[in-house]
PDB file of N, CA and C in Angstrom:
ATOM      1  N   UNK A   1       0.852  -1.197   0.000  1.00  0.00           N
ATOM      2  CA  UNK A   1       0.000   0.000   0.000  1.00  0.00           C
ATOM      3  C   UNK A   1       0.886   1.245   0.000  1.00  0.00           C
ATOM      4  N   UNK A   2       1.006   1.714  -1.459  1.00  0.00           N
ATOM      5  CA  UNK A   2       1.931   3.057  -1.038  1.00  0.00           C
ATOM      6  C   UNK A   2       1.273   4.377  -0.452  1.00  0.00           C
ATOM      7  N   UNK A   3      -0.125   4.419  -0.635  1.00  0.00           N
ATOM      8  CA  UNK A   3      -0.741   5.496   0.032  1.00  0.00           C
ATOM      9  C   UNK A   3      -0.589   6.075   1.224  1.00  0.00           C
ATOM     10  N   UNK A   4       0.158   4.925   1.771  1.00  0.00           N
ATOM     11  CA  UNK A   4       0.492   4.746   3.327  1.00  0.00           C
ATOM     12  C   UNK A   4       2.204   5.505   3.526  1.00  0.00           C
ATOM     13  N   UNK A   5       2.584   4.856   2.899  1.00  0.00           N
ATOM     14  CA  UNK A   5       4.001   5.565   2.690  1.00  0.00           C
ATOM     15  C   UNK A   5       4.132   6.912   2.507  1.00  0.00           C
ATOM     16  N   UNK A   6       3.395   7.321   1.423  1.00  0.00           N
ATOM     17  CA  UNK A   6       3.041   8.511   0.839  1.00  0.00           C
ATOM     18  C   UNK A   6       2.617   9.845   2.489  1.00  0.00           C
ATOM     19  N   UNK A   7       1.391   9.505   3.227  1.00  0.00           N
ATOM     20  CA  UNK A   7       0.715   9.974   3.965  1.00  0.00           C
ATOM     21  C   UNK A   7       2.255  10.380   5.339  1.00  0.00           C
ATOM     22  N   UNK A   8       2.719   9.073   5.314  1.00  0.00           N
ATOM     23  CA  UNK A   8       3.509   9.337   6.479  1.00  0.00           C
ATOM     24  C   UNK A   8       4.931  10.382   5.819  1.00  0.00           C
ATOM     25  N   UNK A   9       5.454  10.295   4.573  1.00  0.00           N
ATOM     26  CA  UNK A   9       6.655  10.793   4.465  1.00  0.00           C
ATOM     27  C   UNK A   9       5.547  12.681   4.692  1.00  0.00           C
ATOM     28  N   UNK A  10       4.348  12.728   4.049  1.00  0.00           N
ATOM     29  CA  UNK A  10       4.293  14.308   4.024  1.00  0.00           C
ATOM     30  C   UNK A  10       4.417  14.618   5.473  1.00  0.00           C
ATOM     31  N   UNK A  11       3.635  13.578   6.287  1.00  0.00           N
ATOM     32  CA  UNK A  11       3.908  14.110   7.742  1.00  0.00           C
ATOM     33  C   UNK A  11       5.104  14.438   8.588  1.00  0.00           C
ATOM     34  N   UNK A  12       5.869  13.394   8.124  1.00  0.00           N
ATOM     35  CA  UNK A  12       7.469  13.571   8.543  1.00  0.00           C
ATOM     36  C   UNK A  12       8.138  15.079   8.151  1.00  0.00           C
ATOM     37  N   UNK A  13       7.748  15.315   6.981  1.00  0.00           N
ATOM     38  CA  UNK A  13       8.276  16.616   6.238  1.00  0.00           C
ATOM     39  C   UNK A  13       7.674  17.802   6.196  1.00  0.00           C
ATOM     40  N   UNK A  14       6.485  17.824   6.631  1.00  0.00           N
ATOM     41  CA  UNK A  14       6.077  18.774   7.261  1.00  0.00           C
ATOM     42  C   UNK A  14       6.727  18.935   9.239  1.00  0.00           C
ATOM     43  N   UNK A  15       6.598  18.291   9.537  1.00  0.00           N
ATOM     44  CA  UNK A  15       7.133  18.422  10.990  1.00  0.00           C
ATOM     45  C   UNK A  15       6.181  18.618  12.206  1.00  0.00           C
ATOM     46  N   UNK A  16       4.703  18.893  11.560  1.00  0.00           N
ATOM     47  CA  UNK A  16       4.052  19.694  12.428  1.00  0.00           C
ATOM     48  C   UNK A  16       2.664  18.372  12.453  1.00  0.00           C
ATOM     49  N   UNK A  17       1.422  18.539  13.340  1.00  0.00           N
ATOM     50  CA  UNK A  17       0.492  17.741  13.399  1.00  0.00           C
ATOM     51  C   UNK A  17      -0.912  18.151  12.069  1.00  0.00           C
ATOM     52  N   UNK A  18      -1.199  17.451  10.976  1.00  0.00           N
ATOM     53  CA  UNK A  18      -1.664  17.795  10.216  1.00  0.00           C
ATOM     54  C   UNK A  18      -2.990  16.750  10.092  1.00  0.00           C
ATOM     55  N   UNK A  19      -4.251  17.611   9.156  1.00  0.00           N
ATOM     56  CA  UNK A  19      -5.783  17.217   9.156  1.00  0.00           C
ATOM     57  C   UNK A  19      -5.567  15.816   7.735  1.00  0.00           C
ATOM     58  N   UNK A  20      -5.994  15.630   7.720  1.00  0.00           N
ATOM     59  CA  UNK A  20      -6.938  14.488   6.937  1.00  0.00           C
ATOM     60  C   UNK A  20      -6.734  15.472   5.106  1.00  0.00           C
ATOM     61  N   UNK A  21      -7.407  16.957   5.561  1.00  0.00           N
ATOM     62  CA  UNK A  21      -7.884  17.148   4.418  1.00  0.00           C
ATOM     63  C   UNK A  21      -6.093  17.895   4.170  1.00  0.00           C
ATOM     64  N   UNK A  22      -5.334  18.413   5.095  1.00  0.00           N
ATOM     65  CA  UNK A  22      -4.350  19.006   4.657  1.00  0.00           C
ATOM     66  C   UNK A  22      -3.383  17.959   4.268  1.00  0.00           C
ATOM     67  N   UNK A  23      -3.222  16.831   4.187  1.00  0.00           N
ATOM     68  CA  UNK A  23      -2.358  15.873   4.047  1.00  0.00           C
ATOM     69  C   UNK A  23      -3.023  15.798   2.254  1.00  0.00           C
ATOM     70  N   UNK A  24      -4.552  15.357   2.046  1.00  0.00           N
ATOM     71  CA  UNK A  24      -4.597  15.542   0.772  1.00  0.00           C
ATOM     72  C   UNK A  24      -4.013  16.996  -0.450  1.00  0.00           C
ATOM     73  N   UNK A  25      -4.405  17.896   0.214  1.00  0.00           N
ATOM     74  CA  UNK A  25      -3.525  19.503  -0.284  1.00  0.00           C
ATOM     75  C   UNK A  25      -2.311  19.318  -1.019  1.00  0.00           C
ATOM     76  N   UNK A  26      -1.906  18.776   0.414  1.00  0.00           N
ATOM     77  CA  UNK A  26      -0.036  18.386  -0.088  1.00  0.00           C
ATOM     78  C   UNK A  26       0.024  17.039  -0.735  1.00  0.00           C
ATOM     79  N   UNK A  27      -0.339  16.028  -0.549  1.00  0.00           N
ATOM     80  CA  UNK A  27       0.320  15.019  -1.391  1.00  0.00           C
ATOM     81  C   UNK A  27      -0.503  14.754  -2.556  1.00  0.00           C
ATOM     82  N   UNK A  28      -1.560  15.282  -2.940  1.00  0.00           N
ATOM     83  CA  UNK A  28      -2.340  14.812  -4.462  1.00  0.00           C
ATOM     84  C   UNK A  28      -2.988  13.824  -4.230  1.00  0.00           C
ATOM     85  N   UNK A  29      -3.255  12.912  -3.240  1.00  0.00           N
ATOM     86  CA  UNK A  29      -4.045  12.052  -3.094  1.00  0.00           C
ATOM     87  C   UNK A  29      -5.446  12.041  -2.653  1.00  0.00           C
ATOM     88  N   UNK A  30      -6.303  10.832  -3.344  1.00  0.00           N
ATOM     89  CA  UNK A  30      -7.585  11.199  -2.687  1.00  0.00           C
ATOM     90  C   UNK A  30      -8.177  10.843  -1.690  1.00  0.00           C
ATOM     91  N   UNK A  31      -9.093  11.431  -0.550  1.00  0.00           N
ATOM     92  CA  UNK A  31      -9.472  12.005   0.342  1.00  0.00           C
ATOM     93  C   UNK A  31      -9.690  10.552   1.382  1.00  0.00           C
ATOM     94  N   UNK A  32     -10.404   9.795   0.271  1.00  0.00           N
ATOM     95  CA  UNK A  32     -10.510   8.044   0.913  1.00  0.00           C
ATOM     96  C   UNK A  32      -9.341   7.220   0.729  1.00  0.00           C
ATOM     97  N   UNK A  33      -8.441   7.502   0.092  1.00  0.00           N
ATOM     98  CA  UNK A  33      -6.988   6.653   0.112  1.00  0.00           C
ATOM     99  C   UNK A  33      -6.683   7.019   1.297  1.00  0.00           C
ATOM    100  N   UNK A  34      -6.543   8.558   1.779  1.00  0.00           N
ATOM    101  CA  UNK A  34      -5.611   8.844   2.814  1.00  0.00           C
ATOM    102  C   UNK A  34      -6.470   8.454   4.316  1.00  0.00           C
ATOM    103  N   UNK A  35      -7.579   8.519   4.722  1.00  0.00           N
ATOM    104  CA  UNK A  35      -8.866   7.987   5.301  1.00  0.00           C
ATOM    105  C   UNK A  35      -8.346   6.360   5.249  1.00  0.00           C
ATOM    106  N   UNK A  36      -8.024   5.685   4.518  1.00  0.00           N
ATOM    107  CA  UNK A  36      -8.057   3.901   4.461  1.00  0.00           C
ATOM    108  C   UNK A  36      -6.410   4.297   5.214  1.00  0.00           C
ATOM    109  N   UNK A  37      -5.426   4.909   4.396  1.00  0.00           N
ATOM    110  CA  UNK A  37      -3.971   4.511   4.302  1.00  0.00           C
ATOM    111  C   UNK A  37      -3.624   5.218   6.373  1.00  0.00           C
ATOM    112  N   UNK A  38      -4.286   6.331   6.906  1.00  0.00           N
ATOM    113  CA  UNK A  38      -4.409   6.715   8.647  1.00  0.00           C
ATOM    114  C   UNK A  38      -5.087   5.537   9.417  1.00  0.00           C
ATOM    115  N   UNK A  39      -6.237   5.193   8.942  1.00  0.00           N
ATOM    116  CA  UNK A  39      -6.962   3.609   9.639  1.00  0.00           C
ATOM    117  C   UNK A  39      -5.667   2.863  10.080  1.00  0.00           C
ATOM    118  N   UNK A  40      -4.973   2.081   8.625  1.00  0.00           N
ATOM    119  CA  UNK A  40      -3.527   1.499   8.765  1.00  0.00           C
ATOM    120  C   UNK A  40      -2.349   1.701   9.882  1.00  0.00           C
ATOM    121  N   UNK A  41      -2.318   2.706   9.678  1.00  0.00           N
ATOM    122  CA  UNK A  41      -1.313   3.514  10.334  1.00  0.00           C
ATOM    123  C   UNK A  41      -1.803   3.612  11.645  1.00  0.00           C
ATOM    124  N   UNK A  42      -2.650   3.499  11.885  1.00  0.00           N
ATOM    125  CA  UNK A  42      -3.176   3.859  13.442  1.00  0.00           C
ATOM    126  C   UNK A  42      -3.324   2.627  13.981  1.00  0.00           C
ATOM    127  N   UNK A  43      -3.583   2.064  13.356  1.00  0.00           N
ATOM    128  CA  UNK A  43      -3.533   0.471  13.561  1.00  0.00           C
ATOM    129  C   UNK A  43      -2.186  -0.231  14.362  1.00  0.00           C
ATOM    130  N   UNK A  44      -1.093   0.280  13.462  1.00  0.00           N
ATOM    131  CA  UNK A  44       0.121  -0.142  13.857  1.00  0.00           C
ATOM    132  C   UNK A  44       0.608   0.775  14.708  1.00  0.00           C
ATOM    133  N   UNK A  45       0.060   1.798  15.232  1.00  0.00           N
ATOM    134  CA  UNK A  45       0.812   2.588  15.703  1.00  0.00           C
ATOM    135  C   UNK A  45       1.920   3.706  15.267  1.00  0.00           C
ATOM    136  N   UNK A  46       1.841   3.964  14.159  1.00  0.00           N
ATOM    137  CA  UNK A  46       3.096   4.423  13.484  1.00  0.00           C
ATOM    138  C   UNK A  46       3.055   6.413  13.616  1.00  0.00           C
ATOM    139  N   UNK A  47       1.274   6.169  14.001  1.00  0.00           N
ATOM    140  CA  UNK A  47       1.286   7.766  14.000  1.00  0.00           C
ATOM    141  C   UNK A  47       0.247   8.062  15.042  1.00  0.00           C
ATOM    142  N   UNK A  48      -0.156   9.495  15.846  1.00  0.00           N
ATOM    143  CA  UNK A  48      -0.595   9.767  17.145  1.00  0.00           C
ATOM    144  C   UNK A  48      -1.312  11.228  16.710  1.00  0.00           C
ATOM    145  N   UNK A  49      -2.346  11.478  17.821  1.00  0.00           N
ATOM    146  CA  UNK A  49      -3.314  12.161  17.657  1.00  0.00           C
ATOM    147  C   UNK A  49      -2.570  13.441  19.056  1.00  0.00           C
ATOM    148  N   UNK A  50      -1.927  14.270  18.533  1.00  0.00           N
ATOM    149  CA  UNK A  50      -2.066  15.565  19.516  1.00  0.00           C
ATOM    150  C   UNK A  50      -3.180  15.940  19.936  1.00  0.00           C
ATOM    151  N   UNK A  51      -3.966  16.376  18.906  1.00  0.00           N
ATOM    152  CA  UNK A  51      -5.465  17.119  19.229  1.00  0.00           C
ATOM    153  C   UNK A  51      -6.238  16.442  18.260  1.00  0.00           C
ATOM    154  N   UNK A  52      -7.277  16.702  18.364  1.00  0.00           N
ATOM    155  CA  UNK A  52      -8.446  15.948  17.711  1.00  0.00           C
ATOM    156  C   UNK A  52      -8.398  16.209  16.483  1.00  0.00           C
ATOM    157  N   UNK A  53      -8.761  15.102  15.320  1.00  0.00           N
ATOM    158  CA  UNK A  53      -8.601  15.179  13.879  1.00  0.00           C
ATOM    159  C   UNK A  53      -6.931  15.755  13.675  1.00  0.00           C
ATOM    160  N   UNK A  54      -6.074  15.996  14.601  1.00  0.00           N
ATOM    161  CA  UNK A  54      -4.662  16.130  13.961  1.00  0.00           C
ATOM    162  C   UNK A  54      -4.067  14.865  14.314  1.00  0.00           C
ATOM    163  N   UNK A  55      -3.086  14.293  12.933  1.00  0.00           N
ATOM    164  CA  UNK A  55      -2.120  13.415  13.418  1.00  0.00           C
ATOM    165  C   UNK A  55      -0.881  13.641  13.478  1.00  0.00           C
ATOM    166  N   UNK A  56       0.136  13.112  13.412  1.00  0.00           N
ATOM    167  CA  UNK A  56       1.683  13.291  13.377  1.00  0.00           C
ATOM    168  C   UNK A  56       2.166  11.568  13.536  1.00  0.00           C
ATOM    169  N   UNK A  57       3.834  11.750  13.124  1.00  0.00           N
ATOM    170  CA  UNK A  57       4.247  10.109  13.266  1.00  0.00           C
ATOM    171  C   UNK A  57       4.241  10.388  14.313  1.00  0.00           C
ATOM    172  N   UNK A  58       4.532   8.388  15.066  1.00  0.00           N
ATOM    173  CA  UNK A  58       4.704   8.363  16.556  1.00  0.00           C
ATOM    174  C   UNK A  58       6.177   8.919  16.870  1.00  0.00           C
ATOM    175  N   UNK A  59       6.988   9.255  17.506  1.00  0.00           N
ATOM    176  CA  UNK A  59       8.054   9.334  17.883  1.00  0.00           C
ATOM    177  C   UNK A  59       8.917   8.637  18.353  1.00  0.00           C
TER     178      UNK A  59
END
């Protein structure tokens, strides 16, 4: 699943805790890839919720 890959490198490179819809902005992807590819990711743990609807990687 590269959508997944995709979602986490913008987060990494941005630096900061970002929305659902701002992750689509920046990487060109669509709105339910990135929605399926955070499910994933949250799943494993790979990324964390500061505030509500923001994520970031885990650290």
């Amino acid at each position: 699943m590269e959508a997944k890959n995709t979602v986490l490198e913008v987060m990494k490179k941005e630096g900061k805790a970002l929305s659902a819809g701002q992750i689509a902005e920046k990487s060109g992807l669509d709105r339910k890839e990135i929605d399926k590819a955070m499910k994933a990711l949250k799943k494993e743990e790979l990324i964390v919720s500061p505030k509500r609807c923001y994520w970031e990687p885990k650290k």
